[in-house]
PDB file of N, CA and C in Angstrom:
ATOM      1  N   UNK A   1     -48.369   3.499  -0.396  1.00  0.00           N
ATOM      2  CA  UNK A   1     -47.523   4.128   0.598  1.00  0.00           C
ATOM      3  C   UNK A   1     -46.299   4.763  -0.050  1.00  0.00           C
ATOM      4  N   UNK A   2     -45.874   3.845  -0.963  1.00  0.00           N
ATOM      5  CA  UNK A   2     -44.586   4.506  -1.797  1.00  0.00           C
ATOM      6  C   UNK A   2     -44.893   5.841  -2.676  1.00  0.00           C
ATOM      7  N   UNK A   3     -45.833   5.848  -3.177  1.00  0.00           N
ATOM      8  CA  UNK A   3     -46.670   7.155  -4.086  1.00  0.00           C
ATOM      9  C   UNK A   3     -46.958   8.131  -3.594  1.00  0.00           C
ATOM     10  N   UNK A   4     -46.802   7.920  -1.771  1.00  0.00           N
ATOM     11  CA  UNK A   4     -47.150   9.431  -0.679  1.00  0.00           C
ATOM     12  C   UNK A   4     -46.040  10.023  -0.722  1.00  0.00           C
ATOM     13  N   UNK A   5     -45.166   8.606  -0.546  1.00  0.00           N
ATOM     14  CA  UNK A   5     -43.635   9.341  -0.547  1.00  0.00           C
ATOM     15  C   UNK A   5     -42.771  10.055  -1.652  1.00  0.00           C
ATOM     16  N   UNK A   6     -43.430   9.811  -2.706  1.00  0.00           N
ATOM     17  CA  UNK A   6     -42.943  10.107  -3.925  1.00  0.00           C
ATOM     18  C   UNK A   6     -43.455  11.644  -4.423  1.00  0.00           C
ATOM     19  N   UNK A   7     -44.268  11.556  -3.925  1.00  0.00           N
ATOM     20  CA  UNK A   7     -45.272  12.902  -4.504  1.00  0.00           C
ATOM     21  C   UNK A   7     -44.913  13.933  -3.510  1.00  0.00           C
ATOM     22  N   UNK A   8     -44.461  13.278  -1.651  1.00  0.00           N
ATOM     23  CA  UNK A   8     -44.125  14.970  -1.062  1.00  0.00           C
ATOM     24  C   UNK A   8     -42.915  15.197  -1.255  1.00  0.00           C
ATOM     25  N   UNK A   9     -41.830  14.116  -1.581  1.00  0.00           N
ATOM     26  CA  UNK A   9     -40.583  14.162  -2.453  1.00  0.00           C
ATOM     27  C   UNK A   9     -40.518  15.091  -3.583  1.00  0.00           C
ATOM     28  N   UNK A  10     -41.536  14.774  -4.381  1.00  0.00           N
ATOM     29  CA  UNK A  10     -41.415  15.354  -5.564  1.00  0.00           C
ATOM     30  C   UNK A  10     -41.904  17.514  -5.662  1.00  0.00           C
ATOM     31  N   UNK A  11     -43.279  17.638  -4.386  1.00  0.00           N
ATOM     32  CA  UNK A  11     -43.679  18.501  -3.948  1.00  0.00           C
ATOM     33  C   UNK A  11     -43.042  19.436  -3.735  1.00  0.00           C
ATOM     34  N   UNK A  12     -41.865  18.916  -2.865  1.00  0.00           N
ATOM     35  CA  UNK A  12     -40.766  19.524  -2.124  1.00  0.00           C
ATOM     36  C   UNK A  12     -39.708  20.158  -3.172  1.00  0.00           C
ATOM     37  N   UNK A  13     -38.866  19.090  -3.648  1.00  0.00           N
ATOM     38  CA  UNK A  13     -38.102  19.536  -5.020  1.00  0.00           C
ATOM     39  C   UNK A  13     -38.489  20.792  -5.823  1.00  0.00           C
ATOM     40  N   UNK A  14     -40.056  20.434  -6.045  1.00  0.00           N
ATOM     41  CA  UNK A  14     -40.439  21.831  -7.105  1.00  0.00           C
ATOM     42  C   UNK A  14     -40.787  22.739  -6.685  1.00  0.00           C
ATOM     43  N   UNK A  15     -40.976  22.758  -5.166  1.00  0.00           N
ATOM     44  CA  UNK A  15     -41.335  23.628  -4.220  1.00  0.00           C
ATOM     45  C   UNK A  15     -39.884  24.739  -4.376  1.00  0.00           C
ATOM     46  N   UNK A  16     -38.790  23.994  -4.347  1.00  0.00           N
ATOM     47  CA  UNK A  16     -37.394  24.356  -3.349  1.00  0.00           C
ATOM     48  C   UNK A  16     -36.702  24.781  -4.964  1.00  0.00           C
ATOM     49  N   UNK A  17     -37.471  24.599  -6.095  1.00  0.00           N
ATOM     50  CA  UNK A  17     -36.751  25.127  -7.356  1.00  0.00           C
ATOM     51  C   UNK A  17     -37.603  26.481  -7.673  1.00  0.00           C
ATOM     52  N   UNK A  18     -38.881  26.292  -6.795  1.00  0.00           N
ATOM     53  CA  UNK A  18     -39.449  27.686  -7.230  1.00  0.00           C
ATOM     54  C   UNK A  18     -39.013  28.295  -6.715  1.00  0.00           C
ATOM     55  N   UNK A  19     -38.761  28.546  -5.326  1.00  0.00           N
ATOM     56  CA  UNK A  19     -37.884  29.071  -4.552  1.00  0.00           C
ATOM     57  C   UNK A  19     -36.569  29.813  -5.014  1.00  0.00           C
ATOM     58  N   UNK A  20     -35.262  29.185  -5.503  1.00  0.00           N
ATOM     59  CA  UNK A  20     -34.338  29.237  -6.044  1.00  0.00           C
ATOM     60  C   UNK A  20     -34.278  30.033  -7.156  1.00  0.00           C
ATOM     61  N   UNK A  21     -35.567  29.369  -8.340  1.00  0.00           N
ATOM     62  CA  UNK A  21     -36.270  30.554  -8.916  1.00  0.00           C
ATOM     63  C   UNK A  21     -36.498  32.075  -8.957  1.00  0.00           C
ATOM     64  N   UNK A  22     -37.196  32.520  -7.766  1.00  0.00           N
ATOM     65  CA  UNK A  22     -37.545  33.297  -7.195  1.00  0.00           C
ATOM     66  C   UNK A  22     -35.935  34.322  -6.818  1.00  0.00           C
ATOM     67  N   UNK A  23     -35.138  33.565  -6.342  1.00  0.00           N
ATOM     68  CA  UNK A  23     -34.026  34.223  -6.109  1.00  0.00           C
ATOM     69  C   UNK A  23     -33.332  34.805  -7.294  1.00  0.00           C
ATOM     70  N   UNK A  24     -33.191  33.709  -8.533  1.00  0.00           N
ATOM     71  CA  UNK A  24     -32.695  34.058  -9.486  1.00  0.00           C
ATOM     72  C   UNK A  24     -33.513  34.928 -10.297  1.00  0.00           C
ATOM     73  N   UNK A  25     -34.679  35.445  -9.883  1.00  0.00           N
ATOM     74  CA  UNK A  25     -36.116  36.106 -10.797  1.00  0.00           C
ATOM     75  C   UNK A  25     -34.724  37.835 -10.572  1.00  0.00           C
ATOM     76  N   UNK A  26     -34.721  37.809  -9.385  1.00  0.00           N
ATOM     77  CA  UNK A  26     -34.444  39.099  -8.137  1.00  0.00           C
ATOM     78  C   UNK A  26     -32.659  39.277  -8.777  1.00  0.00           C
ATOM     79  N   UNK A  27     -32.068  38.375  -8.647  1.00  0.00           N
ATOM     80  CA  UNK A  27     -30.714  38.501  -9.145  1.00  0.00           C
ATOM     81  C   UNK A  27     -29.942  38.393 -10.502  1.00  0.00           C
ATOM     82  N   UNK A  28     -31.149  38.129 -11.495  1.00  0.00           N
ATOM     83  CA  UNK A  28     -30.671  37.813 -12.711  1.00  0.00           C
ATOM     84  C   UNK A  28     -30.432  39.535 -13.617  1.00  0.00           C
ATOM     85  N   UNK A  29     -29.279  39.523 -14.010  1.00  0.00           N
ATOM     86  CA  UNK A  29     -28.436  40.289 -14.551  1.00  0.00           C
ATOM     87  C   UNK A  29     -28.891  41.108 -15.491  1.00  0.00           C
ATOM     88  N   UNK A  30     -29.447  40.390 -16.643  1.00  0.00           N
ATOM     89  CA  UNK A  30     -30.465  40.841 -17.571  1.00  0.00           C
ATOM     90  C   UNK A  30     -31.816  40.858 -17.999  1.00  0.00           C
ATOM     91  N   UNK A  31     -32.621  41.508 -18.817  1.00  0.00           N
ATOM     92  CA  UNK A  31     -33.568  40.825 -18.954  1.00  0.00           C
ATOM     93  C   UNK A  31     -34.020  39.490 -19.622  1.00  0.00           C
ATOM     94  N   UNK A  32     -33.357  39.242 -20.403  1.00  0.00           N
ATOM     95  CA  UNK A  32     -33.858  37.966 -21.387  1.00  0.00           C
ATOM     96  C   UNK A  32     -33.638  37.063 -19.978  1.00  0.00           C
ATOM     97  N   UNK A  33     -32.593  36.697 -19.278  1.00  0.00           N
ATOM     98  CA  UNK A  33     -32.767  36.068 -18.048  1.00  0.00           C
ATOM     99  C   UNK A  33     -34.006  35.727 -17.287  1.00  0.00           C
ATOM    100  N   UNK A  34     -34.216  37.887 -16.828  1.00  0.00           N
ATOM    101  CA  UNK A  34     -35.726  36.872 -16.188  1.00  0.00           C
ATOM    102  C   UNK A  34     -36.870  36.611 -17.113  1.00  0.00           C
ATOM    103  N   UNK A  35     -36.609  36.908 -18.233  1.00  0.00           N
ATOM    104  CA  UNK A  35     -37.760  36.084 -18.919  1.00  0.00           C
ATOM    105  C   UNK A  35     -38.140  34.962 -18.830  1.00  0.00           C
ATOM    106  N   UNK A  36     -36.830  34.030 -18.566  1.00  0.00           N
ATOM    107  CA  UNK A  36     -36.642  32.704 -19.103  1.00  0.00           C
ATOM    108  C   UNK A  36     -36.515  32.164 -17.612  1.00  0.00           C
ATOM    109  N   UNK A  37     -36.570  32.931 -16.676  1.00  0.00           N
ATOM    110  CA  UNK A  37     -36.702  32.117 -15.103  1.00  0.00           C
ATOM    111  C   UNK A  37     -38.227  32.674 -15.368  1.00  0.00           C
ATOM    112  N   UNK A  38     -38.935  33.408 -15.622  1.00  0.00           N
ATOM    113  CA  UNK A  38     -40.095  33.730 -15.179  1.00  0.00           C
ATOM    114  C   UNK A  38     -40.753  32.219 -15.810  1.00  0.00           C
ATOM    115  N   UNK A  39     -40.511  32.008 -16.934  1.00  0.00           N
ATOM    116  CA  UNK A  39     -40.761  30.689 -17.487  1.00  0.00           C
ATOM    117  C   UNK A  39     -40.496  29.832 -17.102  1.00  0.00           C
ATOM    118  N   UNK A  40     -39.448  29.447 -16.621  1.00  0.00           N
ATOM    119  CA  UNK A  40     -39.424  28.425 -15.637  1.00  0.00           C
ATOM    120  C   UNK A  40     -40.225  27.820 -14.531  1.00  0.00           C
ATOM    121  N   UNK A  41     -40.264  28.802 -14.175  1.00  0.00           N
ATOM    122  CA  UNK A  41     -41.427  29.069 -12.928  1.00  0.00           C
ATOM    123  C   UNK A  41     -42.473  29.077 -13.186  1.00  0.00           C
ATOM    124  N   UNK A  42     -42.964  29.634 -14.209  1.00  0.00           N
ATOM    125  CA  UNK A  42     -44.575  28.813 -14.994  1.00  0.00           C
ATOM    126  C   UNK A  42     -44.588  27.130 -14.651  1.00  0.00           C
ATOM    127  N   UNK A  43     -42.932  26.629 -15.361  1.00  0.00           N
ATOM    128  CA  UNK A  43     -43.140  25.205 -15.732  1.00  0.00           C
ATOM    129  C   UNK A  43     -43.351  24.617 -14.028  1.00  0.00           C
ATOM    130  N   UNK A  44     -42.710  25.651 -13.458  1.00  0.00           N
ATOM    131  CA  UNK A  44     -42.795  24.783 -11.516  1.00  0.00           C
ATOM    132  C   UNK A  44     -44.174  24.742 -11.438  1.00  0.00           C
ATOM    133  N   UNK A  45     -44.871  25.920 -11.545  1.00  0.00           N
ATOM    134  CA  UNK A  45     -46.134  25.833 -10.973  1.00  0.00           C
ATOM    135  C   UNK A  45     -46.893  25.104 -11.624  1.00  0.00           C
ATOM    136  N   UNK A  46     -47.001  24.614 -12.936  1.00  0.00           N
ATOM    137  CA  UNK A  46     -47.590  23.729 -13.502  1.00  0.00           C
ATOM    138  C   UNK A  46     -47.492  21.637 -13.073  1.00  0.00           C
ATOM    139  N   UNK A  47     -45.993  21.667 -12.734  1.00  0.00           N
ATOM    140  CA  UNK A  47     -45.736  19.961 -12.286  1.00  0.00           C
ATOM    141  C   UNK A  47     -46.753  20.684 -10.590  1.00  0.00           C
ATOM    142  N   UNK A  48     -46.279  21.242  -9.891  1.00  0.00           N
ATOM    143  CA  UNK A  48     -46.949  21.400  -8.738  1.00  0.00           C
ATOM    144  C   UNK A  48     -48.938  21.322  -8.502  1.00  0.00           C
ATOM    145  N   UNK A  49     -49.239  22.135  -9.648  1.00  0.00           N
ATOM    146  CA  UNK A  49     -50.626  22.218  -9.862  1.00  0.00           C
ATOM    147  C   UNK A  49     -50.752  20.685 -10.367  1.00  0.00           C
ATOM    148  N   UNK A  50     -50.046  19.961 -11.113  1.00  0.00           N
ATOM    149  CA  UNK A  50     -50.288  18.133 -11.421  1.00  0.00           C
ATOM    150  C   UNK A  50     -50.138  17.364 -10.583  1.00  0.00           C
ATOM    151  N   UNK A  51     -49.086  17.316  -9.348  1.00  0.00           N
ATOM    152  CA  UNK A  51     -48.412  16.532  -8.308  1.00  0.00           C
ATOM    153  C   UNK A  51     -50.277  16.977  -7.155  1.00  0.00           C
ATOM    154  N   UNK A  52     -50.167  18.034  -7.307  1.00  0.00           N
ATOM    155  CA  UNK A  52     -51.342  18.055  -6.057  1.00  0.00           C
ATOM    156  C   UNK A  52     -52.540  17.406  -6.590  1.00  0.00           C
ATOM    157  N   UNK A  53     -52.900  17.562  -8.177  1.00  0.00           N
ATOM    158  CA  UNK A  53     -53.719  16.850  -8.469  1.00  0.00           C
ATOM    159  C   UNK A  53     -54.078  15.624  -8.337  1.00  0.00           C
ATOM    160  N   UNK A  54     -52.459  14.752  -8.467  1.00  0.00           N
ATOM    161  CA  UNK A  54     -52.359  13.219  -8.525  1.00  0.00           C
ATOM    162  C   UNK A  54     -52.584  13.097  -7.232  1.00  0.00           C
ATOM    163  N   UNK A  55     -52.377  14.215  -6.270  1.00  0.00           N
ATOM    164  CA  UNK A  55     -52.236  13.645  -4.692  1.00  0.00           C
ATOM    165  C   UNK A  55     -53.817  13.882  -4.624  1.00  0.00           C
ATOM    166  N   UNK A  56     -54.343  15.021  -4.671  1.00  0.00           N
ATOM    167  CA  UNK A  56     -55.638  14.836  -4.450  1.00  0.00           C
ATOM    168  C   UNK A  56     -57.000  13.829  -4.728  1.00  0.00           C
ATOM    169  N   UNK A  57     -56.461  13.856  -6.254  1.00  0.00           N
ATOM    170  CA  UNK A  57     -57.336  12.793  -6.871  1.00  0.00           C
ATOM    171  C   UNK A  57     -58.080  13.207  -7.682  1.00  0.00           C
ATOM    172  N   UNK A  58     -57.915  14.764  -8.082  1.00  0.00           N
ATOM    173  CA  UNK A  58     -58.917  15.246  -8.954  1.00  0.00           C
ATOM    174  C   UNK A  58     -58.570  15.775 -10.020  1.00  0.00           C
ATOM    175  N   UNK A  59     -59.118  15.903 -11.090  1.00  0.00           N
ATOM    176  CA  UNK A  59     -59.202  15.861 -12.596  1.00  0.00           C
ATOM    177  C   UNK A  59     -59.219  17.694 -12.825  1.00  0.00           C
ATOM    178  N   UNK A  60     -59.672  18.373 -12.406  1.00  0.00           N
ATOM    179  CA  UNK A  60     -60.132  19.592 -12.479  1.00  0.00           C
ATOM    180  C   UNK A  60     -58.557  20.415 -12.499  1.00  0.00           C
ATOM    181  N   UNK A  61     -57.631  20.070 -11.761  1.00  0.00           N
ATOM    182  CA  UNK A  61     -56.281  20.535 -11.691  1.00  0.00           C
ATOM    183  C   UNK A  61     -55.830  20.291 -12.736  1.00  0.00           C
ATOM    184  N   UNK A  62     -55.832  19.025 -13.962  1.00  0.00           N
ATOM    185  CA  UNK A  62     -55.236  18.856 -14.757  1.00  0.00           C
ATOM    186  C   UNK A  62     -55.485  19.771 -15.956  1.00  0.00           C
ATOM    187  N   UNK A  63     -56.746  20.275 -16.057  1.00  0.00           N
ATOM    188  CA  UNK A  63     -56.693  21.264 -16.892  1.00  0.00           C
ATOM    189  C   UNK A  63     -56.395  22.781 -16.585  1.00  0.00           C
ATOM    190  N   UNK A  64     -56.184  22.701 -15.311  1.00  0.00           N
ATOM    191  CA  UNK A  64     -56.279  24.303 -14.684  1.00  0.00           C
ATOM    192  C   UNK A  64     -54.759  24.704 -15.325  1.00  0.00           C
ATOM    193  N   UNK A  65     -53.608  23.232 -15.242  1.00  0.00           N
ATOM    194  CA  UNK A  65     -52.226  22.706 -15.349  1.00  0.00           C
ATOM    195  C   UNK A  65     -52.317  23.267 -17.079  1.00  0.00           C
ATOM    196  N   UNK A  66     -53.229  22.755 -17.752  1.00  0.00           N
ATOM    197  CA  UNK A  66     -52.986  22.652 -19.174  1.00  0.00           C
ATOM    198  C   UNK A  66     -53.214  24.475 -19.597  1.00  0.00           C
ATOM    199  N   UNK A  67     -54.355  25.136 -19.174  1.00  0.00           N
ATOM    200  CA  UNK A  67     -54.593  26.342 -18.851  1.00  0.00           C
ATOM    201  C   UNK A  67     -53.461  27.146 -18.817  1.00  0.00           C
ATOM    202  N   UNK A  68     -52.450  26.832 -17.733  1.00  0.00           N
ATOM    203  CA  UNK A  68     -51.951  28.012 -17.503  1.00  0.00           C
ATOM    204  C   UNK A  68     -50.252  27.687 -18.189  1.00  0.00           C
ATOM    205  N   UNK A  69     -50.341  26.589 -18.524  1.00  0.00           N
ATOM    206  CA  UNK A  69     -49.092  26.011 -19.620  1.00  0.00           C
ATOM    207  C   UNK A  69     -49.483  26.806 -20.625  1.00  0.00           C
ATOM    208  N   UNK A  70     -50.630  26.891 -21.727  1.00  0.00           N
ATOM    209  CA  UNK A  70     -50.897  27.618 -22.498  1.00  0.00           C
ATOM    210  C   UNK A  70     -50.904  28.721 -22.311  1.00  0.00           C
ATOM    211  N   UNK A  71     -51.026  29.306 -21.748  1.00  0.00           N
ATOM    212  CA  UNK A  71     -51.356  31.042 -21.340  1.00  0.00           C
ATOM    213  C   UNK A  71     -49.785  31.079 -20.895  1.00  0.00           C
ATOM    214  N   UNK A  72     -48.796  30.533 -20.012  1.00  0.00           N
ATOM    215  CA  UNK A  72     -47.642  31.102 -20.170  1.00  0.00           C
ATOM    216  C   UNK A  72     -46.665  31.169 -21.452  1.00  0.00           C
ATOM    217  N   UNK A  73     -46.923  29.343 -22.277  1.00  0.00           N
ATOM    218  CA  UNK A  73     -46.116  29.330 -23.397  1.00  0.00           C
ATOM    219  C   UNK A  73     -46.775  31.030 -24.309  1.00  0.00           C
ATOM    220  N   UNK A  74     -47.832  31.303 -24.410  1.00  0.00           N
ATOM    221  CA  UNK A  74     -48.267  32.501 -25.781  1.00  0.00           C
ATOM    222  C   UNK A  74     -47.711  33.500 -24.830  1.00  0.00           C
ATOM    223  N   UNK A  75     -47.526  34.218 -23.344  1.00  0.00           N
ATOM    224  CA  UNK A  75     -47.085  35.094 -22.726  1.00  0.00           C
ATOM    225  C   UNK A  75     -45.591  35.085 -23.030  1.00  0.00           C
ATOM    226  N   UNK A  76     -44.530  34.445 -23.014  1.00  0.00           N
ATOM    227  CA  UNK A  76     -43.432  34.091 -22.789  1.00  0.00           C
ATOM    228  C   UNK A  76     -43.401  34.697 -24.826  1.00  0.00           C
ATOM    229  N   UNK A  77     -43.772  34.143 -25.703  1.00  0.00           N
ATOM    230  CA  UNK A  77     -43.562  34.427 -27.130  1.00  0.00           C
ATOM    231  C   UNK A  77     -43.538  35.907 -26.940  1.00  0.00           C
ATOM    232  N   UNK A  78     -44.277  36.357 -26.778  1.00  0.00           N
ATOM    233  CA  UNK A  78     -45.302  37.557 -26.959  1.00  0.00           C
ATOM    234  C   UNK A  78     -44.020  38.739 -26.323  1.00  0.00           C
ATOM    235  N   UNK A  79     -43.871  38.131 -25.208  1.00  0.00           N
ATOM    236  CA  UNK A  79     -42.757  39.157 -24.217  1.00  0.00           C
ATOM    237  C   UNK A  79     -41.282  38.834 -25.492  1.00  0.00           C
ATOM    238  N   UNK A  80     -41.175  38.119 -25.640  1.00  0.00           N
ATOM    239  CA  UNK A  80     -40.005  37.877 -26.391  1.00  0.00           C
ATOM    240  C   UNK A  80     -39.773  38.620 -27.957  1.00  0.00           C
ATOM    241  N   UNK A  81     -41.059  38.456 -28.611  1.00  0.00           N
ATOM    242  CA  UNK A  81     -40.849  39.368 -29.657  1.00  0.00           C
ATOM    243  C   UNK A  81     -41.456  40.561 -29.251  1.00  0.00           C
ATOM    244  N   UNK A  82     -41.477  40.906 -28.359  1.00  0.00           N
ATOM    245  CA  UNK A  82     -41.719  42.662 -28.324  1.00  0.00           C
ATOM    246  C   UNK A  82     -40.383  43.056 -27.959  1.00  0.00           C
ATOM    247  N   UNK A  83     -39.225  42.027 -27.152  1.00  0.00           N
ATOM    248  CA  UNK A  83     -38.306  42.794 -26.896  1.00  0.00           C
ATOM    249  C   UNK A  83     -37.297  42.911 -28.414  1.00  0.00           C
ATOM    250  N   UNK A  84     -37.787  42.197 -29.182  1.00  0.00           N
ATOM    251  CA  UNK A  84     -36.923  41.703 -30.397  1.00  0.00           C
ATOM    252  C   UNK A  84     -37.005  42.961 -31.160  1.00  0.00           C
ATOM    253  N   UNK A  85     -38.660  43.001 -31.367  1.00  0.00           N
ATOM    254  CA  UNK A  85     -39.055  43.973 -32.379  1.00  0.00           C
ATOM    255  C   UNK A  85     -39.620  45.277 -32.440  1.00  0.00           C
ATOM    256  N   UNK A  86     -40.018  45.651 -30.857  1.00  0.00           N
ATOM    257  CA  UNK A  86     -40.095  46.463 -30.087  1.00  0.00           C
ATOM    258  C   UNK A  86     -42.105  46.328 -30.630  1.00  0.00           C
ATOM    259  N   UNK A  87     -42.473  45.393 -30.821  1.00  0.00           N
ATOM    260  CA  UNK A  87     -44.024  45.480 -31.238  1.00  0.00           C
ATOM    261  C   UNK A  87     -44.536  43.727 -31.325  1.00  0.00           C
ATOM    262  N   UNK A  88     -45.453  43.539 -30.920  1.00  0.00           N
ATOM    263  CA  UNK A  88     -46.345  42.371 -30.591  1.00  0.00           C
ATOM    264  C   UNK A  88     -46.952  42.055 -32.156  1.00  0.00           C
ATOM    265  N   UNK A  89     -47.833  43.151 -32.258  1.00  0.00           N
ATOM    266  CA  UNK A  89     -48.613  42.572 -33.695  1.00  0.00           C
ATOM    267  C   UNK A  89     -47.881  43.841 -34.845  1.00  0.00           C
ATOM    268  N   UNK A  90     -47.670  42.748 -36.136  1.00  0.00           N
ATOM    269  CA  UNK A  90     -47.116  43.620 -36.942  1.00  0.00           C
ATOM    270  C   UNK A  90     -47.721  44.166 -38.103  1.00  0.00           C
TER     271      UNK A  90
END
């Protein structure tokens, strides 16, 4: 009973930071900014894609979680040294 409560607790929180997120995606000043909220927001959707997993009960989310952790951490590099170096592969 305590673990229902914990998980739409926890649901909510990362729900209400993606959110906030989202605002700061729209209002952030520069770019390296929204880079680094866009990343953020990877990391939301990833505890969220785990929290529903643990709530659901299924295993299949945890890699979908690991999936798209990987694919944002190499996206997030990738965007970062192109703005550095103006080129991806050198």
């Amino acid at each position: 009973m305590i673990l229902a409560y914990a998980l739409y607790f926890a649901l909510a929180c990362f729900g209400l930071a993606l959110v906030l997120n989202l605002i700061r995606l729209f209002t952030a000043p520069t770019l390296t900014d929204r880079i680094l909220t866009v990343d953020t927001m990877a990391v939301n959707v990833i505890a969220l894609i785990v929290l529903y997993g643990v709530w659901n009960g299924s295993q299949i989310s945890f890699e979908a979680a690991m999936l798209l952790a990987l694919t944002g951490f190499v996206a997030t590099v990738a965007y970062c040294k192109y703005l550095l170096r103006g080129s991806i592969i050198e």
